[in-house]
PDB file of N, CA and C in Angstrom:
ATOM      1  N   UNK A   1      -0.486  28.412  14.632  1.00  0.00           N
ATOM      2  CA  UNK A   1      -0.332  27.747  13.345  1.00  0.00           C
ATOM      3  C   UNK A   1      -1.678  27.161  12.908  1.00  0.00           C
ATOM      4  N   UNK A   2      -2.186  27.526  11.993  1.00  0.00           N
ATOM      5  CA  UNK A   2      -3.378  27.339  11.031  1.00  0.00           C
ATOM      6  C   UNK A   2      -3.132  25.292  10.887  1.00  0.00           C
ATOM      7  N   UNK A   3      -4.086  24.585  11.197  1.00  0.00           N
ATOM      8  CA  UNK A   3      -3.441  23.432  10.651  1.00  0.00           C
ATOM      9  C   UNK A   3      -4.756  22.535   9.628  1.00  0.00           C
ATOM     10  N   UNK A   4      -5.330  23.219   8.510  1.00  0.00           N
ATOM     11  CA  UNK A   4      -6.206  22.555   7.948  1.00  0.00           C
ATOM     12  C   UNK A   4      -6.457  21.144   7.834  1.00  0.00           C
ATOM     13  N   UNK A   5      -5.351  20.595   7.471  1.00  0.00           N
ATOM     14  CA  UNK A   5      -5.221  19.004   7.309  1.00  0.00           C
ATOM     15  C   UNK A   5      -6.429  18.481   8.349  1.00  0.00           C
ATOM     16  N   UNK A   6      -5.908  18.438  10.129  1.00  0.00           N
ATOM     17  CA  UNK A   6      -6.869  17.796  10.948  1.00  0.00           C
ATOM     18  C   UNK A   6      -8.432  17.558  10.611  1.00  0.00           C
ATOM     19  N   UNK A   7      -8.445  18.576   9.775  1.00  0.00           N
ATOM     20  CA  UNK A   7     -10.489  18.351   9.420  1.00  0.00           C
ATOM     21  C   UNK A   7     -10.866  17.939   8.556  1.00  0.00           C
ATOM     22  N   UNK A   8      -9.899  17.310   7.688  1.00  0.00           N
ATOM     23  CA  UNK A   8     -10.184  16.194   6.749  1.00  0.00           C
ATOM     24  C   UNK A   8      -9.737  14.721   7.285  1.00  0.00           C
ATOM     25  N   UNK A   9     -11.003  14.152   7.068  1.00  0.00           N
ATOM     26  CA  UNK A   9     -11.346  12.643   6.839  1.00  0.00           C
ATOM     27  C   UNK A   9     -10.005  11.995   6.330  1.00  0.00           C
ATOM     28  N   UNK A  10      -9.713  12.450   5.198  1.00  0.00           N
ATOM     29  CA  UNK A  10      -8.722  11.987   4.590  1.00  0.00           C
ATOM     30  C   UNK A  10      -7.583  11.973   5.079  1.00  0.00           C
ATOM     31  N   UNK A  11      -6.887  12.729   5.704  1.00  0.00           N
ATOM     32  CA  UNK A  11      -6.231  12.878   6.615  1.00  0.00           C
ATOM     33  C   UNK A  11      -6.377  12.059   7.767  1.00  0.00           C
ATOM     34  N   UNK A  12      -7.439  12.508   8.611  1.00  0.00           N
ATOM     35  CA  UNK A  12      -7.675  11.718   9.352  1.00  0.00           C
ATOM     36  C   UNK A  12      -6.978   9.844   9.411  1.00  0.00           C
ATOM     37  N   UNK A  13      -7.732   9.609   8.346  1.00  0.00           N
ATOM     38  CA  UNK A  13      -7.695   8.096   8.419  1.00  0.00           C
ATOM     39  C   UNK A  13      -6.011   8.023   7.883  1.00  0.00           C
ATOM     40  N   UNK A  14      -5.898   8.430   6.981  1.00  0.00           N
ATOM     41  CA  UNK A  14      -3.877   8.405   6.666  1.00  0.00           C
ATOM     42  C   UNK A  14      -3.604   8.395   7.926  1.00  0.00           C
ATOM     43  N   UNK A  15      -3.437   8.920   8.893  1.00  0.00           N
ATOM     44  CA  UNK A  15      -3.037   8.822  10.020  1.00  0.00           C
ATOM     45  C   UNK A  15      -3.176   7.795  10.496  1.00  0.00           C
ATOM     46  N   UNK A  16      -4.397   7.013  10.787  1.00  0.00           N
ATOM     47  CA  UNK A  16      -5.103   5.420  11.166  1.00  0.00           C
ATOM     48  C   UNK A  16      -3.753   4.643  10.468  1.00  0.00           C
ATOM     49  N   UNK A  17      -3.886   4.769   9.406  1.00  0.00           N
ATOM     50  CA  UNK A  17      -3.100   3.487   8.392  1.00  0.00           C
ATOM     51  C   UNK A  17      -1.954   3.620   8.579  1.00  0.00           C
ATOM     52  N   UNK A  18      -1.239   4.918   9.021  1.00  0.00           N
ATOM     53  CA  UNK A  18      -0.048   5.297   9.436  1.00  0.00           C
ATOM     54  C   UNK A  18       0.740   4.534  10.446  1.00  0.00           C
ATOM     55  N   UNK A  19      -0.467   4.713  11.517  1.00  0.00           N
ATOM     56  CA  UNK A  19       0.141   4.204  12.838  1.00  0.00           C
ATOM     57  C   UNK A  19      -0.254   2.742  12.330  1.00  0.00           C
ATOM     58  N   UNK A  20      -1.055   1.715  12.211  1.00  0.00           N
ATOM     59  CA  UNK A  20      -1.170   0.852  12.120  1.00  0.00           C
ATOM     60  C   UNK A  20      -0.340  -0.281  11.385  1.00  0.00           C
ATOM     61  N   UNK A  21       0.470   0.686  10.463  1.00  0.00           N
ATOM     62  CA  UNK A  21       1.888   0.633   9.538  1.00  0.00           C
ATOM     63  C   UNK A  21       2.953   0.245  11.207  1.00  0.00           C
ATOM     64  N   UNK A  22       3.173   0.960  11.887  1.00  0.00           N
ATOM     65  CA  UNK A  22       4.176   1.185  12.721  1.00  0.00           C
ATOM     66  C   UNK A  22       3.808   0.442  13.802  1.00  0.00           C
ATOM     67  N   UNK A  23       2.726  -0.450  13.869  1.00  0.00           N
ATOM     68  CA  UNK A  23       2.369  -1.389  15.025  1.00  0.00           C
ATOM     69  C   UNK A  23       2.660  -2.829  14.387  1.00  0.00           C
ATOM     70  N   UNK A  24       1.982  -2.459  12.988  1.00  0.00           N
ATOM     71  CA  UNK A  24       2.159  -3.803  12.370  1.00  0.00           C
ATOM     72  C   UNK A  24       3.790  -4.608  11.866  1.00  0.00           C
ATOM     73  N   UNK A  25       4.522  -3.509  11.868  1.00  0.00           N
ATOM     74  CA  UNK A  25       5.901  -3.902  11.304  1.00  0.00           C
ATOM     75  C   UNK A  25       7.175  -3.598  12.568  1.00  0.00           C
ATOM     76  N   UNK A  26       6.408  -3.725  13.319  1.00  0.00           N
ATOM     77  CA  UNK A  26       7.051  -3.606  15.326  1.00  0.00           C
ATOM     78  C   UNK A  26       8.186  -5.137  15.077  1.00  0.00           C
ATOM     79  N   UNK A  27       6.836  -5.778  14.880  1.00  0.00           N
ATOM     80  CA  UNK A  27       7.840  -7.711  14.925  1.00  0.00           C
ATOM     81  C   UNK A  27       8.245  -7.855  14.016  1.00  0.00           C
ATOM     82  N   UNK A  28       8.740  -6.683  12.988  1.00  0.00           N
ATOM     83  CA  UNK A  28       9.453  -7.754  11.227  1.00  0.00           C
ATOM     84  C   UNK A  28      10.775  -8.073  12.171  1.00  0.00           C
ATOM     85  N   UNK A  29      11.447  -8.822  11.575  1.00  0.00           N
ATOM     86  CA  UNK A  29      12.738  -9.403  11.996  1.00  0.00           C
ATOM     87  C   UNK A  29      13.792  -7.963  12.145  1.00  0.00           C
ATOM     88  N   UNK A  30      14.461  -8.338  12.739  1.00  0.00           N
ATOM     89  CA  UNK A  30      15.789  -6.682  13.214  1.00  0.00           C
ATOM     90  C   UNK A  30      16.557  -6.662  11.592  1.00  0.00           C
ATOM     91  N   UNK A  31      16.385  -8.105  11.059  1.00  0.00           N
ATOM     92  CA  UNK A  31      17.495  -7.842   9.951  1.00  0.00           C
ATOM     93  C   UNK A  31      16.757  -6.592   8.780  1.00  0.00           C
ATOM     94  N   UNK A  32      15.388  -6.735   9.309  1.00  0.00           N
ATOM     95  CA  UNK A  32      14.429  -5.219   8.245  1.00  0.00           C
ATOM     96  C   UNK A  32      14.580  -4.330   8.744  1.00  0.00           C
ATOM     97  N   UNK A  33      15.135  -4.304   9.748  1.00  0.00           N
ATOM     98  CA  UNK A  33      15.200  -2.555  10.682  1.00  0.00           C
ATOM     99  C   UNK A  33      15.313  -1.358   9.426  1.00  0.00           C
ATOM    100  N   UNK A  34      16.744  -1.528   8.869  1.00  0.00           N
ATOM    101  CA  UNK A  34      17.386  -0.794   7.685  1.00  0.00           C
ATOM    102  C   UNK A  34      16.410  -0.974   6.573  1.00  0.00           C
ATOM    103  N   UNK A  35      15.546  -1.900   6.569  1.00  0.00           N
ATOM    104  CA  UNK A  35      15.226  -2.365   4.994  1.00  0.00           C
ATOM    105  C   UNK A  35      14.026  -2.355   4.878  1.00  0.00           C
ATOM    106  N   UNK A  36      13.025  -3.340   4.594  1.00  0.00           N
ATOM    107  CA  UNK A  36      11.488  -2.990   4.343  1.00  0.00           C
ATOM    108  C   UNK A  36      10.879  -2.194   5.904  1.00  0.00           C
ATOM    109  N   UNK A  37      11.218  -2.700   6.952  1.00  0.00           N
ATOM    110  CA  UNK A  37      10.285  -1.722   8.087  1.00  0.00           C
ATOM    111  C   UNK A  37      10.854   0.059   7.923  1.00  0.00           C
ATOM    112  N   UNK A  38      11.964   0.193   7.522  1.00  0.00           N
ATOM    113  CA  UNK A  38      12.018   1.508   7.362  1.00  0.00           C
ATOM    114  C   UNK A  38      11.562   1.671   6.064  1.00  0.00           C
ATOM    115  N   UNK A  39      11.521   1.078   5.341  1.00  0.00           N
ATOM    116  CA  UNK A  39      10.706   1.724   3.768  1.00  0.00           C
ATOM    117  C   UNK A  39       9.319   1.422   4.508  1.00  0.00           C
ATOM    118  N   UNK A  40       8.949   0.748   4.867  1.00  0.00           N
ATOM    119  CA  UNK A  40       7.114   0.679   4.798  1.00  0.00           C
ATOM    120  C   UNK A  40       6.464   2.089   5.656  1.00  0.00           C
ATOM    121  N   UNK A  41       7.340   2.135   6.942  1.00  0.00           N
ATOM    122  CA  UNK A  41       7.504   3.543   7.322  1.00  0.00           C
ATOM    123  C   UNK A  41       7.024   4.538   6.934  1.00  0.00           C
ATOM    124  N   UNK A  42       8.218   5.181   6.020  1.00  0.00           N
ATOM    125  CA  UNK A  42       8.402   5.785   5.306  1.00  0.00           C
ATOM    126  C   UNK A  42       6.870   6.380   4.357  1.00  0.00           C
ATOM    127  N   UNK A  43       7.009   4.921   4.138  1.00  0.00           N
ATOM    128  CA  UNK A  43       6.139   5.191   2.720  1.00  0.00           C
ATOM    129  C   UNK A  43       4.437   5.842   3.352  1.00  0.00           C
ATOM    130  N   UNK A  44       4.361   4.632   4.787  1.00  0.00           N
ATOM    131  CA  UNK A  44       2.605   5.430   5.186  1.00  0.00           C
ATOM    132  C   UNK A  44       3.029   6.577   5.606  1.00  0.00           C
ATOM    133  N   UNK A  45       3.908   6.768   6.303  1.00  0.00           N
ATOM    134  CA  UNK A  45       4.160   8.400   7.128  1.00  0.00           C
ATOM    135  C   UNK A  45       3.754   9.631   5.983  1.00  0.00           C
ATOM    136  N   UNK A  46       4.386   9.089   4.509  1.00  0.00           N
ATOM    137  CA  UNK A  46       4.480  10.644   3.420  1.00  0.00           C
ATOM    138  C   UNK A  46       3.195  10.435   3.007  1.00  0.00           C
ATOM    139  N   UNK A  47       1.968   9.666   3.188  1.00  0.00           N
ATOM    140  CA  UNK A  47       0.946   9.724   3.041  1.00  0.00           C
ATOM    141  C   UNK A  47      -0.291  10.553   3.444  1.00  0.00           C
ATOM    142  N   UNK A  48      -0.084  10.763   4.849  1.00  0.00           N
ATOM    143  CA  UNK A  48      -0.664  11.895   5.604  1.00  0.00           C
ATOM    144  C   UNK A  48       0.454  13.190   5.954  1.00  0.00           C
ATOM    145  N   UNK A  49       1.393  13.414   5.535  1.00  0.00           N
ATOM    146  CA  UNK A  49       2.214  14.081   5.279  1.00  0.00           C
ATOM    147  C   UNK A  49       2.116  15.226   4.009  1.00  0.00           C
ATOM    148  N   UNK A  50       1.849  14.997   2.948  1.00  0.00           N
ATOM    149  CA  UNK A  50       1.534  14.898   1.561  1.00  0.00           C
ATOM    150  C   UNK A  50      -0.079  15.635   1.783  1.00  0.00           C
ATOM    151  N   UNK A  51      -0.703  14.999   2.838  1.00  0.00           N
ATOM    152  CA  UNK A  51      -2.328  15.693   2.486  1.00  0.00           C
ATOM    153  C   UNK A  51      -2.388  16.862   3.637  1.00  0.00           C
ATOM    154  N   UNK A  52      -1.187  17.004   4.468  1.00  0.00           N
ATOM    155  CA  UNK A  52      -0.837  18.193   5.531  1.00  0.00           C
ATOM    156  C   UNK A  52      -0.131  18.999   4.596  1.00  0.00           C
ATOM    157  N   UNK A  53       0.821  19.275   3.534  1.00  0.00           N
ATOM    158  CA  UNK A  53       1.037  20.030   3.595  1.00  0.00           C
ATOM    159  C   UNK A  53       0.699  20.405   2.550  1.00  0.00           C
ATOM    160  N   UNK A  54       0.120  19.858   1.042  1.00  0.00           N
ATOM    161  CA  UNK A  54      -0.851  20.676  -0.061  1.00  0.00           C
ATOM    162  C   UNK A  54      -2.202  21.323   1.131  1.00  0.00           C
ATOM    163  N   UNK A  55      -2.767  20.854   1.915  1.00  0.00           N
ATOM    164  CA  UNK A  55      -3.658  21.298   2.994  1.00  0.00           C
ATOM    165  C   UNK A  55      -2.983  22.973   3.478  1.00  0.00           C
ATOM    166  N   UNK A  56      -1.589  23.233   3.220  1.00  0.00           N
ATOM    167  CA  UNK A  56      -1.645  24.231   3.844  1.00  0.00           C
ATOM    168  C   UNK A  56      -1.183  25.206   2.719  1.00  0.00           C
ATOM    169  N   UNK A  57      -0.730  24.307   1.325  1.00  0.00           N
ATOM    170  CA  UNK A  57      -0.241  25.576   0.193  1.00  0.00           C
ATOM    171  C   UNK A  57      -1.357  26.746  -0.076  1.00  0.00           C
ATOM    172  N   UNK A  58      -0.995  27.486  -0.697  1.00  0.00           N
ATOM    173  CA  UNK A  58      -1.999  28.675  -0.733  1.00  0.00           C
ATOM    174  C   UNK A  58      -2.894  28.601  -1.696  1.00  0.00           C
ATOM    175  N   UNK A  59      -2.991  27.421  -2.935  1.00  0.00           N
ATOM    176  CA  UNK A  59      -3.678  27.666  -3.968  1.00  0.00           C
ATOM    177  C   UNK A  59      -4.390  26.353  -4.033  1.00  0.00           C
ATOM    178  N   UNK A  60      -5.130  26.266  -4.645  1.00  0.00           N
ATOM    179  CA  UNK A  60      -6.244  24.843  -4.823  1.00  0.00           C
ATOM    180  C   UNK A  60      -5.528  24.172  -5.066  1.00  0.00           C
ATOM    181  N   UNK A  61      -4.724  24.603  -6.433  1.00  0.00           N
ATOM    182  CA  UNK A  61      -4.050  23.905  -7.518  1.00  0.00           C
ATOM    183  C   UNK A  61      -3.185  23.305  -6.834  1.00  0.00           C
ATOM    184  N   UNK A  62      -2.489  23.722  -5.880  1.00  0.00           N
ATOM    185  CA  UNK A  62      -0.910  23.079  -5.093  1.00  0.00           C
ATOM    186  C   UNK A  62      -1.905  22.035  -4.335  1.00  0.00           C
ATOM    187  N   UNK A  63      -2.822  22.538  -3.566  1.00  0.00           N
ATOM    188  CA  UNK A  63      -3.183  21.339  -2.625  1.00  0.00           C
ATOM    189  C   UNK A  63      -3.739  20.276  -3.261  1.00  0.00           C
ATOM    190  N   UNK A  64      -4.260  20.347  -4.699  1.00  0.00           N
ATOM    191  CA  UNK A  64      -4.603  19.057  -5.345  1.00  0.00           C
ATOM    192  C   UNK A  64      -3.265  18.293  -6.038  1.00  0.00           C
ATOM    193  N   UNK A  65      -1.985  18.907  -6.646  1.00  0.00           N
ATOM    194  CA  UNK A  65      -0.961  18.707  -6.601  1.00  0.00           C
ATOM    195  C   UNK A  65      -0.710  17.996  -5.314  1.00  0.00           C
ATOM    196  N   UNK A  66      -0.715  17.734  -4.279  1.00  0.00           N
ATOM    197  CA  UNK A  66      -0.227  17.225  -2.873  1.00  0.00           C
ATOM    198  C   UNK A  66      -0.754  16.219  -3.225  1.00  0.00           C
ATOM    199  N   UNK A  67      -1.987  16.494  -3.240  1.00  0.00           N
ATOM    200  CA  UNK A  67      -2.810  14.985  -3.038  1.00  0.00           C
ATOM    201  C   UNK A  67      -2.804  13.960  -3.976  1.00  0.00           C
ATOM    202  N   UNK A  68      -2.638  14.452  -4.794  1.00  0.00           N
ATOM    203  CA  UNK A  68      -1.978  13.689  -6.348  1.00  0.00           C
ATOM    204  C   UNK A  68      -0.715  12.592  -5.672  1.00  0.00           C
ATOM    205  N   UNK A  69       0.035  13.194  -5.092  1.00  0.00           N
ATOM    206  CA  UNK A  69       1.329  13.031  -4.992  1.00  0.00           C
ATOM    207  C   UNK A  69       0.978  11.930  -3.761  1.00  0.00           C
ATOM    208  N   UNK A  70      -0.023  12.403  -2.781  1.00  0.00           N
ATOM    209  CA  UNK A  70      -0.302  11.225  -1.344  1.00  0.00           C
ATOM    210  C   UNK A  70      -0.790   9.744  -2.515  1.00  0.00           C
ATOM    211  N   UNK A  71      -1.829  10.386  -3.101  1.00  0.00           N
ATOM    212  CA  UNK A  71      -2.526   9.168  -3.732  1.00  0.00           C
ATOM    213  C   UNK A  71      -1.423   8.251  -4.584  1.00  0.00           C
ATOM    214  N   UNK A  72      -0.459   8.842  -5.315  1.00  0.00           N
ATOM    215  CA  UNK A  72       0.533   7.780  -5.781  1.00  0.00           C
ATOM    216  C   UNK A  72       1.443   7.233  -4.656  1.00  0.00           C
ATOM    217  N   UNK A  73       1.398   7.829  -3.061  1.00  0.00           N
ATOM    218  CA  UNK A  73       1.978   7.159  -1.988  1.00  0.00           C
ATOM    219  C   UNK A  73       1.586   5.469  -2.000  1.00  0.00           C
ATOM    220  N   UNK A  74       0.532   6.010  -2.060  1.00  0.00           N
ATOM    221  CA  UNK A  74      -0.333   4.484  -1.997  1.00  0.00           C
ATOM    222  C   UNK A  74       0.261   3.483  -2.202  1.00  0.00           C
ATOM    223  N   UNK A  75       1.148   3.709  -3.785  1.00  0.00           N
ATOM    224  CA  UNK A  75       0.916   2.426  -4.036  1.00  0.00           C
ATOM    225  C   UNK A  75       2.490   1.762  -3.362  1.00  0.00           C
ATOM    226  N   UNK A  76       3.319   2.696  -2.826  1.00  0.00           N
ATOM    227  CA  UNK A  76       4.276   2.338  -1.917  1.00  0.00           C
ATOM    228  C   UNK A  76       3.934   1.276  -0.767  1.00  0.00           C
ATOM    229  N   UNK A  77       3.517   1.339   0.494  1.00  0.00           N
ATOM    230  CA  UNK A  77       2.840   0.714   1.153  1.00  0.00           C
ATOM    231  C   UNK A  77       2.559  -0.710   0.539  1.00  0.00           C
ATOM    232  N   UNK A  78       1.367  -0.891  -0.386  1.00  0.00           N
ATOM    233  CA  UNK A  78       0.477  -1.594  -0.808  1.00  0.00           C
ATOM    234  C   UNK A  78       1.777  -2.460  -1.128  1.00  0.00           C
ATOM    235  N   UNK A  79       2.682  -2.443  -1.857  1.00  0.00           N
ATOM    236  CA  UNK A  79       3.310  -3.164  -2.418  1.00  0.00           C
ATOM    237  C   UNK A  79       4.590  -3.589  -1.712  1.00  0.00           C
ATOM    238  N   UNK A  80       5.108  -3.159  -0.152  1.00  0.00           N
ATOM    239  CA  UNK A  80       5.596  -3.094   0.415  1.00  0.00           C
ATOM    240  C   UNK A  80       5.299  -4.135   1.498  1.00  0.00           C
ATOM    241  N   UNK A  81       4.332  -4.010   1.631  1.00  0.00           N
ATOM    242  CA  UNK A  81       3.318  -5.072   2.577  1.00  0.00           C
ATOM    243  C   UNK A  81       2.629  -6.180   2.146  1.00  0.00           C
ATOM    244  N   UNK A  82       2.487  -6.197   0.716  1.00  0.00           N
ATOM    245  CA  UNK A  82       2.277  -7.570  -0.010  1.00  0.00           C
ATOM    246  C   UNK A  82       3.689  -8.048  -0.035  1.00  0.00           C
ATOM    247  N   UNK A  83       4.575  -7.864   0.094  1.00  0.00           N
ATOM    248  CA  UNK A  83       5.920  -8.380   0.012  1.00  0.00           C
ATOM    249  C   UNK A  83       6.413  -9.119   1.177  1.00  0.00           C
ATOM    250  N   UNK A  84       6.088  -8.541   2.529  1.00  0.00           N
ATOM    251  CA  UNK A  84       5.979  -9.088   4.154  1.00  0.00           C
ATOM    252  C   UNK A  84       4.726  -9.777   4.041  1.00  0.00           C
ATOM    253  N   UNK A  85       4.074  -9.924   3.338  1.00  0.00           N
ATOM    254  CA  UNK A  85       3.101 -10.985   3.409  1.00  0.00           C
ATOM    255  C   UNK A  85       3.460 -12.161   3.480  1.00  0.00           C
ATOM    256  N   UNK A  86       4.407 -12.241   1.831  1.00  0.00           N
ATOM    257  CA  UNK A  86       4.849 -13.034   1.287  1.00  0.00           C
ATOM    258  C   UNK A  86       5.650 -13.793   1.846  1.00  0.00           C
ATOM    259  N   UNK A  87       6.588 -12.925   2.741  1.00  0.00           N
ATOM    260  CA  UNK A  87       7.853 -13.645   3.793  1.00  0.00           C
ATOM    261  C   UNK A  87       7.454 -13.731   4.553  1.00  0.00           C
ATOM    262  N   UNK A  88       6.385 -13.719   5.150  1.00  0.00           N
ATOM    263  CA  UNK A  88       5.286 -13.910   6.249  1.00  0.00           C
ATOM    264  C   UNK A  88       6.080 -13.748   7.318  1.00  0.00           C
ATOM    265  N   UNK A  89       6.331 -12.022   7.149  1.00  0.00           N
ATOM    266  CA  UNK A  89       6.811 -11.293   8.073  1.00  0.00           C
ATOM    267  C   UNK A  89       5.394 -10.489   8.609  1.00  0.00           C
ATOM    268  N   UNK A  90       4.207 -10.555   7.692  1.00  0.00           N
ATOM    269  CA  UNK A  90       2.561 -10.240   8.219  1.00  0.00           C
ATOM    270  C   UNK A  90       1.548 -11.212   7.955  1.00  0.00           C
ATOM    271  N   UNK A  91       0.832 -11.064   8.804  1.00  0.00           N
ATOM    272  CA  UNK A  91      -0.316 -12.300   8.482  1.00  0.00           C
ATOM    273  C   UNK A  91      -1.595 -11.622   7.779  1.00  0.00           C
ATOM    274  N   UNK A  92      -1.935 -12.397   7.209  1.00  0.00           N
ATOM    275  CA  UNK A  92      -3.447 -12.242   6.161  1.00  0.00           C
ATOM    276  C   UNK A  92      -4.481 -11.500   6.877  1.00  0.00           C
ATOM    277  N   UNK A  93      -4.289 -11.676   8.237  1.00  0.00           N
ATOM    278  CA  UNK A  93      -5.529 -10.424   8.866  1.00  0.00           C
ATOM    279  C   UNK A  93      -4.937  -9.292   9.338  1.00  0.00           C
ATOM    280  N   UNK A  94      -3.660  -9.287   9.212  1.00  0.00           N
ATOM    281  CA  UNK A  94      -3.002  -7.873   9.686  1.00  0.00           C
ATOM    282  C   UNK A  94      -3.369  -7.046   8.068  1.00  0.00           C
ATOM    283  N   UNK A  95      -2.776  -7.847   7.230  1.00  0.00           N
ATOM    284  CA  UNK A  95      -2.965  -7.255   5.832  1.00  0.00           C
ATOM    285  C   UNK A  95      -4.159  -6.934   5.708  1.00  0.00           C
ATOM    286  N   UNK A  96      -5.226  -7.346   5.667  1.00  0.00           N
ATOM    287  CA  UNK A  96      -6.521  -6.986   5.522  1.00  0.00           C
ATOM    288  C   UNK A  96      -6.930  -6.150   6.099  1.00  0.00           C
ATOM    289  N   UNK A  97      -6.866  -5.583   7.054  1.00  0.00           N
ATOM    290  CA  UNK A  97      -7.166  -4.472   7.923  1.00  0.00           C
ATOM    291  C   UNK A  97      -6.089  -3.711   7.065  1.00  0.00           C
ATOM    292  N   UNK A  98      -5.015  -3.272   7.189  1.00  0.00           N
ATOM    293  CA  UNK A  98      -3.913  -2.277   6.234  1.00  0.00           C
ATOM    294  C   UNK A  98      -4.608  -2.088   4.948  1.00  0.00           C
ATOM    295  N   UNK A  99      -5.148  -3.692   3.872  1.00  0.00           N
ATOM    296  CA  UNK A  99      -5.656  -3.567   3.137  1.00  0.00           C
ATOM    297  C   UNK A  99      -6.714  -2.185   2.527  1.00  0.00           C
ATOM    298  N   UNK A 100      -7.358  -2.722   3.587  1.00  0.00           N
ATOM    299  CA  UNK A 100      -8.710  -1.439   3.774  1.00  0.00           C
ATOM    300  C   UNK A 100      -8.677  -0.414   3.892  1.00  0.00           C
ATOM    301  N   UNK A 101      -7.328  -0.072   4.738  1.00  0.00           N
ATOM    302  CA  UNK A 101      -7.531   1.418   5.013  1.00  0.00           C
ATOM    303  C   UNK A 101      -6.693   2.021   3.374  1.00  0.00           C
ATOM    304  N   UNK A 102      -5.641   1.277   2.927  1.00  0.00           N
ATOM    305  CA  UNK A 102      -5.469   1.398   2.130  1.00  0.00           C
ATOM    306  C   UNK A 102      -6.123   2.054   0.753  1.00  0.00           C
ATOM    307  N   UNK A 103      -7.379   1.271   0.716  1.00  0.00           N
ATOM    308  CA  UNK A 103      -8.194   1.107  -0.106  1.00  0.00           C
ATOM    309  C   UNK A 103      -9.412   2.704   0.269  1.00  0.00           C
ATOM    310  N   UNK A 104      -9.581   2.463   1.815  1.00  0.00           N
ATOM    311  CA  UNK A 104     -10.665   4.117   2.395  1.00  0.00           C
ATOM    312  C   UNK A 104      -9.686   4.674   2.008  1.00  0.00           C
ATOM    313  N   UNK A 105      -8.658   5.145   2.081  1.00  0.00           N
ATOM    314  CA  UNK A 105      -7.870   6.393   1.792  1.00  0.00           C
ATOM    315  C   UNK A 105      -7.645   6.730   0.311  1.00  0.00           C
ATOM    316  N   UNK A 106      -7.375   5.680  -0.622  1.00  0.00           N
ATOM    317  CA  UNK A 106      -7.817   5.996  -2.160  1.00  0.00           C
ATOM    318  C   UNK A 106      -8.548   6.728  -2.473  1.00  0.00           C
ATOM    319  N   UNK A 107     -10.175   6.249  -1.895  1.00  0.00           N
ATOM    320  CA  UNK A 107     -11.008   6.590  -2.026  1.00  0.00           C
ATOM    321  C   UNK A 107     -11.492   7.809  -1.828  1.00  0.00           C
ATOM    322  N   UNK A 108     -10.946   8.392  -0.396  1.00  0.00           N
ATOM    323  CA  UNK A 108     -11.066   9.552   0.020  1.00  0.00           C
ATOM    324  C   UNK A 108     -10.033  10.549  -0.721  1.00  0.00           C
ATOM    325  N   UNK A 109      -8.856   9.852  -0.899  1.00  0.00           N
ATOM    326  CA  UNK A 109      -8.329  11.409  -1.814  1.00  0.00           C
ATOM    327  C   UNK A 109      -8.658  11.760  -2.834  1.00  0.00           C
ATOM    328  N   UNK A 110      -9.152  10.669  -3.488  1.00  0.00           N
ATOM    329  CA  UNK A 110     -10.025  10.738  -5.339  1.00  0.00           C
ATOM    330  C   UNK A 110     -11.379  11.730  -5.089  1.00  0.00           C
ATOM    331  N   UNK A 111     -12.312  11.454  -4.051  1.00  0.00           N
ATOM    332  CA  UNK A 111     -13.328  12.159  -3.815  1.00  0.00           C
ATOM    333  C   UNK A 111     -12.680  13.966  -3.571  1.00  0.00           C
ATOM    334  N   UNK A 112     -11.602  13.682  -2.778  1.00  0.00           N
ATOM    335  CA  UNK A 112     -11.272  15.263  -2.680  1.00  0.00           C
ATOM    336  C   UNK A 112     -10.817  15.933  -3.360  1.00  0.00           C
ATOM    337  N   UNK A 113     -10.207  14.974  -4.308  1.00  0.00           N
ATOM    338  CA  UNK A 113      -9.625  15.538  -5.478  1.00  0.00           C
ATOM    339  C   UNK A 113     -10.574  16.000  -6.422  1.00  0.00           C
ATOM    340  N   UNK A 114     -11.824  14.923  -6.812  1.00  0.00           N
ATOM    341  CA  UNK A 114     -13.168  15.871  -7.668  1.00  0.00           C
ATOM    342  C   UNK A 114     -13.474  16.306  -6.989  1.00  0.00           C
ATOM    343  N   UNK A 115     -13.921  17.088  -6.013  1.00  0.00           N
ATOM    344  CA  UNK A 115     -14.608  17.606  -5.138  1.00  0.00           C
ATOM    345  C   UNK A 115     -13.817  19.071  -5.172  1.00  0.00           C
ATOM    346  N   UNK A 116     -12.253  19.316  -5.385  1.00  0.00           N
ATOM    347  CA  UNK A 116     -11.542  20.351  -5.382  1.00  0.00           C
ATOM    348  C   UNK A 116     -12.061  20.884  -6.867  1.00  0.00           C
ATOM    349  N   UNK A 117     -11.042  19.926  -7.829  1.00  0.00           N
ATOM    350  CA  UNK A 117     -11.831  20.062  -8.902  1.00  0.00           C
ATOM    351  C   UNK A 117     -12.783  20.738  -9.935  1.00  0.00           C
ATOM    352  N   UNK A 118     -13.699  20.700  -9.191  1.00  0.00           N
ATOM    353  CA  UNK A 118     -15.327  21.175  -9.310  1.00  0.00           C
ATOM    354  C   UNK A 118     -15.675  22.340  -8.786  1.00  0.00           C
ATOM    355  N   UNK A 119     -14.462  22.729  -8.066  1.00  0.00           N
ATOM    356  CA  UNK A 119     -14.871  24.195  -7.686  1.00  0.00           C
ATOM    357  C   UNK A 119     -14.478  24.995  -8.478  1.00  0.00           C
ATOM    358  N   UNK A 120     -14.882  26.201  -8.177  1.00  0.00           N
ATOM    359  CA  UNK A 120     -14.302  27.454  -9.433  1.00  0.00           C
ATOM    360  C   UNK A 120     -13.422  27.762  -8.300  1.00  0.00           C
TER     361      UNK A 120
END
């Protein structure tokens, strides 16, 4: 199996923020089991998910379509985890680190996205 995704950066780090999603929301209370820890889940997992499998469609166009689709993941998470902030079910330096990667992974799918883009 061909697996392009692994050799992007972008990928790469989705993965980082992924797991760090699933370490960080270990201690939310059991009563989130069902509720924000499985949405926050959710939401980083289809993030590097999203850049695996436009990574493997056959046309530019689909794989920038994917990434379109990871990059509006984003804002799942982001807003998911400002919310456990809030119930200070996370602390301000867990967030900040999530923050960031948050923020590298924007960054990196926008770059790949002009970068696709720009090709013929």
């Amino acid at each position: 199996m061909n697996k392009p995704h692994k050799k992007l950066d972008a990928w790469t780090t989705a993965i980082e923020l992924a797991q760090h999603v699933y370490q960080n929301t270990d201690h939310f209370p059991s009563t989130e089991q069902y509720g924000l820890t499985s949405q926050i889940r959710r939401a980083g997992v289809s993030i590097p998910s999203n850049i695996a499998e436009g990574a493997a469609r056959r046309t530019k166009r689909e794989f920038v379509q994917f990434l379109h689709i990871a990059k509006g993941s984003l804002s799942e998470p982001d807003t998911q985890l400002e919310l456990a902030v809030r119930l200070k079910y996370l602390g301000t330096k867990e967030w900040t680190v999530l923050n960031a990667l948050l923020e590298r992974v924007d960054k990196m799918l926008s770059g790949l996205i002009r970068s696709l883009g720009s090709k013929s």
